[in-house]
N, C-alpha and C. Protein backbone atom coordinates (compact mmCIF):
# COMPACT_ATOMS: atom_id res chain seq x y z
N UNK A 1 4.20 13.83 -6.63
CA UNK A 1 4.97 14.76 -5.84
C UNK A 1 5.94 15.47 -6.78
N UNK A 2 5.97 16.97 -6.78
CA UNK A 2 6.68 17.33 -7.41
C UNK A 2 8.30 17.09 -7.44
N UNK A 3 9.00 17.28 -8.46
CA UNK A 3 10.62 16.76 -8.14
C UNK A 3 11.34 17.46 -7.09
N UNK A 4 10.78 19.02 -6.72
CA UNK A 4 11.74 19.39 -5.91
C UNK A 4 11.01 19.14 -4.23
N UNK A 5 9.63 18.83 -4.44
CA UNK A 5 9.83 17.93 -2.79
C UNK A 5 10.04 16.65 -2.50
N UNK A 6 10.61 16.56 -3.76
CA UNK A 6 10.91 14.29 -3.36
C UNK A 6 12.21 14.31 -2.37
N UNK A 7 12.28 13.02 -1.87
CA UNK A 7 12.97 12.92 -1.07
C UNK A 7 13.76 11.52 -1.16
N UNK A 8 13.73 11.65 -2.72
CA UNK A 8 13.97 9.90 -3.31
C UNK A 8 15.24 10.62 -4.13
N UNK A 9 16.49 9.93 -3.71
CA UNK A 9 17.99 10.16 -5.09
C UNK A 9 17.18 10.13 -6.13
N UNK A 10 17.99 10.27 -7.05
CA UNK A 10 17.53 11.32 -8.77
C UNK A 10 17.02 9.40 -9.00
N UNK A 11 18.41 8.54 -8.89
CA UNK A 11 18.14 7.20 -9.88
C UNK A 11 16.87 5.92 -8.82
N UNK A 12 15.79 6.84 -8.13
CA UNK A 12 14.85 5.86 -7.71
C UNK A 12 13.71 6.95 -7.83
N UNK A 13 12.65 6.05 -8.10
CA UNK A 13 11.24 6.55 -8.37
C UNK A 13 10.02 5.89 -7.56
N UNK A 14 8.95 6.68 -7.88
CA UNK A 14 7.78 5.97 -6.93
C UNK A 14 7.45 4.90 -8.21
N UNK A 15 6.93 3.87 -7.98
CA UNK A 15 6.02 3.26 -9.29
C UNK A 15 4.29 3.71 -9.70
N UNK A 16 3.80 4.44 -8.63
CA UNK A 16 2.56 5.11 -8.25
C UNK A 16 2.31 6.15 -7.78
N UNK A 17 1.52 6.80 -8.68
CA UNK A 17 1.45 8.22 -7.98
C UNK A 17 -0.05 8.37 -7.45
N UNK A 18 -0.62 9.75 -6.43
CA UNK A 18 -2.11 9.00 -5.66
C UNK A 18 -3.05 9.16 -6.45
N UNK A 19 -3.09 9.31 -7.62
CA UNK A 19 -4.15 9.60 -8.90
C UNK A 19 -3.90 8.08 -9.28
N UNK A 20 -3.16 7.84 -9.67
CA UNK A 20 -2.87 5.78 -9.59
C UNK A 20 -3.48 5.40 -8.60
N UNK A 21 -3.36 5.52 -7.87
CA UNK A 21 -4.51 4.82 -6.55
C UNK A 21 -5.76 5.07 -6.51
N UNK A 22 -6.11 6.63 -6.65
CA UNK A 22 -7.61 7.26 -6.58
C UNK A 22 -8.13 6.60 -7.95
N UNK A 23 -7.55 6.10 -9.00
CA UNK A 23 -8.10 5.73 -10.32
C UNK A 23 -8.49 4.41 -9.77
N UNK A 24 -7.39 3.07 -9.35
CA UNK A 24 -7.63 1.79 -9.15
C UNK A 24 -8.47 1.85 -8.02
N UNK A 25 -8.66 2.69 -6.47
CA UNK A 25 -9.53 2.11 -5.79
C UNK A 25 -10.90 2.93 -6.13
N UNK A 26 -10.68 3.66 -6.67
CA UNK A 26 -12.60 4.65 -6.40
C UNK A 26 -12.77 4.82 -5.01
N UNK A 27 -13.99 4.67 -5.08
CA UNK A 27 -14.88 5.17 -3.80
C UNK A 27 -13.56 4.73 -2.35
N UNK A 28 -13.00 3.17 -2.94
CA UNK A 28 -12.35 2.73 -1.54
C UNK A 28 -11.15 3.23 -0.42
N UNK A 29 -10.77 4.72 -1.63
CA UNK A 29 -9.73 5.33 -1.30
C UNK A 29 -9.81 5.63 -0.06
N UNK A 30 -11.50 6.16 0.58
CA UNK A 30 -11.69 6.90 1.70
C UNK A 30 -11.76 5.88 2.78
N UNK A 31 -11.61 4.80 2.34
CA UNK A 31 -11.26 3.72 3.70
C UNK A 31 -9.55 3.56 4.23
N UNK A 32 -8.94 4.11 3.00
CA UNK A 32 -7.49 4.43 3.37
C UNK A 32 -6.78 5.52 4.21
N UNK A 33 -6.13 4.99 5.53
CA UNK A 33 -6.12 6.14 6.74
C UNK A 33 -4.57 6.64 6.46
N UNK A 34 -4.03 6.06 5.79
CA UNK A 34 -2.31 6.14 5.84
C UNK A 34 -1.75 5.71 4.26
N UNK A 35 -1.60 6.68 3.58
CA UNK A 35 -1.18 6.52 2.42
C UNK A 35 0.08 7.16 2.54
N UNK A 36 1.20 6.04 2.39
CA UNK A 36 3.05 6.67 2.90
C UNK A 36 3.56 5.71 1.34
N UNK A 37 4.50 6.99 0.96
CA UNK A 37 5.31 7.04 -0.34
C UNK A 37 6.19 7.05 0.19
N UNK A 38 7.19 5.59 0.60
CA UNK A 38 8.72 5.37 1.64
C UNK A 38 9.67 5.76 0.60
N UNK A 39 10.61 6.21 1.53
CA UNK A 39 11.75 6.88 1.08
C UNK A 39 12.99 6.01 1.48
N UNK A 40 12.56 4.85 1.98
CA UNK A 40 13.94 3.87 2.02
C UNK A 40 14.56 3.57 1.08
N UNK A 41 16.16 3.39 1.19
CA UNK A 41 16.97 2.86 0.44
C UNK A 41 16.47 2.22 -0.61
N UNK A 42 16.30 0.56 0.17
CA UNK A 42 15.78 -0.77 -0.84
C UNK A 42 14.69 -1.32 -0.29
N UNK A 43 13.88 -1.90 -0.83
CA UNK A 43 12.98 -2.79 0.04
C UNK A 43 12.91 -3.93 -0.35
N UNK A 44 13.74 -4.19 -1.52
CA UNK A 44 14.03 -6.00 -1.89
C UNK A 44 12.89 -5.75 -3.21
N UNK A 45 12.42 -7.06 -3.78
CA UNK A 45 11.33 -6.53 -4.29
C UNK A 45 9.89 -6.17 -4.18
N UNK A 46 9.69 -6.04 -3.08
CA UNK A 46 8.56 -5.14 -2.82
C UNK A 46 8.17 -4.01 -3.19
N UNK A 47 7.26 -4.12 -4.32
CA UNK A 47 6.89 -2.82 -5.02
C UNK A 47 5.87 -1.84 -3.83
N UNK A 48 4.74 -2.67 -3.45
CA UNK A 48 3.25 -2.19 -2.64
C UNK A 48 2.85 -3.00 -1.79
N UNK A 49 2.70 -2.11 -0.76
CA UNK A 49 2.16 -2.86 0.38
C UNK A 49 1.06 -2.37 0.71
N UNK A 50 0.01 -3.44 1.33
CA UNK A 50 -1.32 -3.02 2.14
C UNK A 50 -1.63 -3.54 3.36
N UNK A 51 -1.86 -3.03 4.30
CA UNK A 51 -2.34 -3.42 5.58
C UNK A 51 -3.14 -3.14 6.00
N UNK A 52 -4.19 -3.87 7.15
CA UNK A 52 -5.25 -3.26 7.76
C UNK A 52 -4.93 -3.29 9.09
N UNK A 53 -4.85 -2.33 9.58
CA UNK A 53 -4.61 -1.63 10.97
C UNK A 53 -5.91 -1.96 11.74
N UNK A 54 -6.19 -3.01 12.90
CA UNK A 54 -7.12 -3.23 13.37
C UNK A 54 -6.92 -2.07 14.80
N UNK A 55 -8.33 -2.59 15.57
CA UNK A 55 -8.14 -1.10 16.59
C UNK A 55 -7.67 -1.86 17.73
N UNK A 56 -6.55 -1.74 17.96
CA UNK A 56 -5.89 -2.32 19.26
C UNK A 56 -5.36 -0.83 20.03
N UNK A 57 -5.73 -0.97 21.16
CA UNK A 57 -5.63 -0.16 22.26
C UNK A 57 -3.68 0.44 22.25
N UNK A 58 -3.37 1.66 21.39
CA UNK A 58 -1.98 2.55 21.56
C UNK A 58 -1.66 3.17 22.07
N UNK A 59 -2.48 3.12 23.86
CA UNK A 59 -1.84 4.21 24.70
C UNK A 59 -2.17 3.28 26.12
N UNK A 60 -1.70 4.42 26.97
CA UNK A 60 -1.42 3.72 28.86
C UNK A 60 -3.04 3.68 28.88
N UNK A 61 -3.84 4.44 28.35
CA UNK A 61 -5.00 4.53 28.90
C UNK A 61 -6.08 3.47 28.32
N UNK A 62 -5.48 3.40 27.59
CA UNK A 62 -6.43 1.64 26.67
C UNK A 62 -7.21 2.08 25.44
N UNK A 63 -7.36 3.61 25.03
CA UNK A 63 -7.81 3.52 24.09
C UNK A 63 -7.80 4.10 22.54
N UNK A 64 -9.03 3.38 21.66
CA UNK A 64 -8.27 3.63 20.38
C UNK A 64 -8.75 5.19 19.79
N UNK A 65 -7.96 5.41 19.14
CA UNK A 65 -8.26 6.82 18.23
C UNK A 65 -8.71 6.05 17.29
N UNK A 66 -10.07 6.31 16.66
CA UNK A 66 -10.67 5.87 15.77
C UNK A 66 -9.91 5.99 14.19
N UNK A 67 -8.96 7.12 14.15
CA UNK A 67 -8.22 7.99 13.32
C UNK A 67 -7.15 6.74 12.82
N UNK A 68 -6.55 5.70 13.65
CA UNK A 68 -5.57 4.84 13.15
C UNK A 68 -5.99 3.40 13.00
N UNK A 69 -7.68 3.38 12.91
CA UNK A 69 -8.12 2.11 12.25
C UNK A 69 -8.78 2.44 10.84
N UNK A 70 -7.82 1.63 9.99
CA UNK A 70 -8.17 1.35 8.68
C UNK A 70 -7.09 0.67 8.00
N UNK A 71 -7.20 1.02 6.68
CA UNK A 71 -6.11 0.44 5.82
C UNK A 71 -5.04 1.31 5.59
N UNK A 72 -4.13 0.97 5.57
CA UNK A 72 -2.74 1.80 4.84
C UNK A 72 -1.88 0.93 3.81
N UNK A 73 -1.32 1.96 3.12
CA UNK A 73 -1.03 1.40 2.11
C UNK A 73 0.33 2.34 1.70
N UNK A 74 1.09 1.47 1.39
CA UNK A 74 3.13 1.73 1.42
C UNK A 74 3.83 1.45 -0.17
N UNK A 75 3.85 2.65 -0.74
CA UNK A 75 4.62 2.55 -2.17
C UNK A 75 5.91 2.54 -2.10
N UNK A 76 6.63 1.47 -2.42
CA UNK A 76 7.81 1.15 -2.58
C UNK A 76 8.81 2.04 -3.38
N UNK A 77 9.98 2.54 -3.24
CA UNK A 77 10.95 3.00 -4.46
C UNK A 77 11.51 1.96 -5.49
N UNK A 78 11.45 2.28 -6.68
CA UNK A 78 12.11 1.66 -7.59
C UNK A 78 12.99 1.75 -8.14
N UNK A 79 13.77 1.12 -8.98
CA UNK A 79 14.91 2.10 -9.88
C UNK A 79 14.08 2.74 -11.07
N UNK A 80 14.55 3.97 -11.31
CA UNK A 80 14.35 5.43 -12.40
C UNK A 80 13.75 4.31 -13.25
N UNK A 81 15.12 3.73 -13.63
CA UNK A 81 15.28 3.19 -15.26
C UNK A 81 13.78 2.24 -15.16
N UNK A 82 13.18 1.04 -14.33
CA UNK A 82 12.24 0.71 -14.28
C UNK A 82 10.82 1.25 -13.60
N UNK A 83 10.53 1.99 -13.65
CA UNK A 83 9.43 2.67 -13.15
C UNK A 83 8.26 2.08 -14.30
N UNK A 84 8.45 2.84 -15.41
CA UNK A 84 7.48 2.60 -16.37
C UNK A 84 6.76 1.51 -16.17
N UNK A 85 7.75 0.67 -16.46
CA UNK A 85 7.84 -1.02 -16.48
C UNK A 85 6.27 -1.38 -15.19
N UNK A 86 7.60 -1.02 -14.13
CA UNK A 86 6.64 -1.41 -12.76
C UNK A 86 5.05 -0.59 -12.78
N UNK A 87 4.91 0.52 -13.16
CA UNK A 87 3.93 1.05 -12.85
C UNK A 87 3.02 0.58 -13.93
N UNK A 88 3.22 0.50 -15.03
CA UNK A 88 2.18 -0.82 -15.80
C UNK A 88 1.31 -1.81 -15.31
N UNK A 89 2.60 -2.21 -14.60
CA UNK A 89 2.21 -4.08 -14.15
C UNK A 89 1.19 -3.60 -12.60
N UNK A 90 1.61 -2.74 -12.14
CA UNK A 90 1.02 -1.94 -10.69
C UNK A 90 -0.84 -1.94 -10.89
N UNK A 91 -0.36 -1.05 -12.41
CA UNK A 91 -2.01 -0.67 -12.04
C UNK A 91 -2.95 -1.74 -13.26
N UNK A 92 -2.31 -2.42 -13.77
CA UNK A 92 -2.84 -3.58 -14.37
C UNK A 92 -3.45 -5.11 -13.74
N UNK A 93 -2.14 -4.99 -12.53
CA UNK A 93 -2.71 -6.26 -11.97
C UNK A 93 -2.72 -6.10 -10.27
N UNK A 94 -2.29 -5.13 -9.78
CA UNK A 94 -2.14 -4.93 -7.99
C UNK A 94 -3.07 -4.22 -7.91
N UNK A 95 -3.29 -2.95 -8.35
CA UNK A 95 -4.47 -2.01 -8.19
C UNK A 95 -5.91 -2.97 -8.60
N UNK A 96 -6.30 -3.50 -9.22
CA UNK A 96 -7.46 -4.37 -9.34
C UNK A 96 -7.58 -5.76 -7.83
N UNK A 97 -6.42 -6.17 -7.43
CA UNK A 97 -6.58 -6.90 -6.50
C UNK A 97 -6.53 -6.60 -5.05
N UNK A 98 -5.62 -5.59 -5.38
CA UNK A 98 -6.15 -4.49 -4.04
C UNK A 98 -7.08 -4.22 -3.64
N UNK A 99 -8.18 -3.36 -4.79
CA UNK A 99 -9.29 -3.25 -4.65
C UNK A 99 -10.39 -4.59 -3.94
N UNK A 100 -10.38 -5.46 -4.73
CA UNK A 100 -10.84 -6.65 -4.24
C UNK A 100 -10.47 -7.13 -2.58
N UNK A 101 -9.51 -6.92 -2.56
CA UNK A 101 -8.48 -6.92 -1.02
C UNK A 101 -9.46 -6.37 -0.15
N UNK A 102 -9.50 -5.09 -0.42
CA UNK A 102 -9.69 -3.78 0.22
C UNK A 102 -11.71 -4.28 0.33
N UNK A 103 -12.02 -4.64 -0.97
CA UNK A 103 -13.40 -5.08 -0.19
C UNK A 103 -14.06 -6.41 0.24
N UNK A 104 -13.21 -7.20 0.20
CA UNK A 104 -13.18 -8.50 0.79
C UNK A 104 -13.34 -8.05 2.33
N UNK A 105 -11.77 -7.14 2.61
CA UNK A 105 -11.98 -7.01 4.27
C UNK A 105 -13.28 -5.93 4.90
N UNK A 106 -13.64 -4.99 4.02
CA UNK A 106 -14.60 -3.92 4.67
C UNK A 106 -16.28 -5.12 5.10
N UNK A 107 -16.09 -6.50 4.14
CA UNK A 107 -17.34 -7.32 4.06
C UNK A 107 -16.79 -8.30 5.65
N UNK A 108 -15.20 -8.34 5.78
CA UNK A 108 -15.38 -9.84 6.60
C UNK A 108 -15.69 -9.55 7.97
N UNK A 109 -15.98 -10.27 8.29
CA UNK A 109 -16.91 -10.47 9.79
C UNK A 109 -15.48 -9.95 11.15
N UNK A 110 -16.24 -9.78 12.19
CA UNK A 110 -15.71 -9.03 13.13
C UNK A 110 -14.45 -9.87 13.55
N UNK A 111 -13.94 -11.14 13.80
CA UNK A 111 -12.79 -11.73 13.81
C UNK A 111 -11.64 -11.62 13.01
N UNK A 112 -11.97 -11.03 11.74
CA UNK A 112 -11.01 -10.93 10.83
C UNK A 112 -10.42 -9.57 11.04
N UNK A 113 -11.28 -8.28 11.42
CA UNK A 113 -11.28 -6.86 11.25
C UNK A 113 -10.53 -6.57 12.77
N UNK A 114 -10.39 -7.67 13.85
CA UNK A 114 -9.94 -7.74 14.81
C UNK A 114 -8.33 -7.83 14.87
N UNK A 115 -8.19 -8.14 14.09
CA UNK A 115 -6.25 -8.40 13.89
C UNK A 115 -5.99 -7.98 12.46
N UNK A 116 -4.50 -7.61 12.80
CA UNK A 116 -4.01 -7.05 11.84
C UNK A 116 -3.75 -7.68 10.80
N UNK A 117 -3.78 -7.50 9.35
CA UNK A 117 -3.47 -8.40 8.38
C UNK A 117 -2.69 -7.73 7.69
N UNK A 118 -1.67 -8.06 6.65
CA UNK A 118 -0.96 -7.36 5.60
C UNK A 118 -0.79 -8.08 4.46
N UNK A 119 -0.78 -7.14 3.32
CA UNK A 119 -0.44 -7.85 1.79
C UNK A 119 0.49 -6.97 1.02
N UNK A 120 1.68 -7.84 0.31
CA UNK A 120 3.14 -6.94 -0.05
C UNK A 120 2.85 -7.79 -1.39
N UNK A 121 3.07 -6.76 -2.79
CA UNK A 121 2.93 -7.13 -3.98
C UNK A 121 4.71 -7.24 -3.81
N UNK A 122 5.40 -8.28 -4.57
CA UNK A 122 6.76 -8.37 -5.18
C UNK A 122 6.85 -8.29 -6.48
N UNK A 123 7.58 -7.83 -7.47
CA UNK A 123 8.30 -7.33 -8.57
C UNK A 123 9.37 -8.15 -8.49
N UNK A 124 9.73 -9.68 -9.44
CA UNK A 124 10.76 -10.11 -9.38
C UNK A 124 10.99 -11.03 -11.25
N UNK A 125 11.79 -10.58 -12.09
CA UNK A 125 12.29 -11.26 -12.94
C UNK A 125 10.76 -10.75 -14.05
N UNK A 126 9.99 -9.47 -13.54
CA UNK A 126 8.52 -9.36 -14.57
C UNK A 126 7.03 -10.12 -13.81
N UNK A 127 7.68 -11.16 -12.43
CA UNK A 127 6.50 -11.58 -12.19
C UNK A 127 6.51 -10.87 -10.94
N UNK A 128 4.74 -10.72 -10.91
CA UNK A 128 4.29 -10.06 -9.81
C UNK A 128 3.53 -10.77 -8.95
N UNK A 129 3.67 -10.95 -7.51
CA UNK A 129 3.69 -12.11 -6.88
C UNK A 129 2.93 -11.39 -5.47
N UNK A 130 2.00 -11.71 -4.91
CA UNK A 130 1.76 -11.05 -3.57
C UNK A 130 1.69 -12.02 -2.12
N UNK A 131 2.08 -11.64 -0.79
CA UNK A 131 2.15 -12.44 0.09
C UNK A 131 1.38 -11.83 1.08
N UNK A 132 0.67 -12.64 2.07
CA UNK A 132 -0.80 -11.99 3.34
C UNK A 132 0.31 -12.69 4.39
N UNK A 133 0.34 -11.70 5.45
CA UNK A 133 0.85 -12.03 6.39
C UNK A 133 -0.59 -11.54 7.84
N UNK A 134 -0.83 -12.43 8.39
CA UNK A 134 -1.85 -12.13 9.56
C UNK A 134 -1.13 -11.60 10.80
């Protein structure tokens, strides 16, 4: 994103930009329905997040827009001064397990693709750490 449409203070950065993503997932990009570059404050250390948006019924009428089942995926702000740093470790070791992530779930069977799942990479002290929440 260019600097004058960011929407991030001067001293926070993305750690990924979507050519970082289109490089680590390939082909899997097009399974991604929601690619959001947050503009919050802090998020602790949560660099990247991934979720799979299963199709649960978002309206009075019961049904799904095919349009908000898939994966999305949430780039964290960092500080300026560490970006580099983070975006190294990003596409060295999250972007490869993502990927894997990302086709683990397109393979698992209809119980799994039924509920929502999420995975948040953390950035803490150099180690990069990820947690699945169902």
């Amino acid at each position: 994103m260019p600097a004058r449409n960011r929407r991030l203070p001067r001293h926070r950065a993305w750690p990924l930009t979507t050519t970082d993503i289109d490089e680590g997932l390939g082909p899997l990009l097009s399974h991604v329905t929601d690619l959001r570059f947050l503009t919050g404050n802090d998020s602790g250390a949560i660099v990247l997040g991934a979720a799979w948006v299963a199709p649960h019924p978002r309206n009075y009428g019961r049904g799904v827009h095919p349009d908000t089942v898939g994966f999305r995926l949430d780039v964290h702000p960092v500080d300026a001064t560490e970006r580099a740093a983070v975006r190294a470790v990003l596409r060295a070791r999250a972007l490869p397990r993502l990927h894997a992530w990302i086709t683990r779930a397109i393979a698992a069977d209809e119980t799994w693709r039924l509920a929502s799942h999420q995975r948040h990479w953390r950035l803490a002290d150099g180690h990069l750490t990820h947690h699945d929440e169902a």
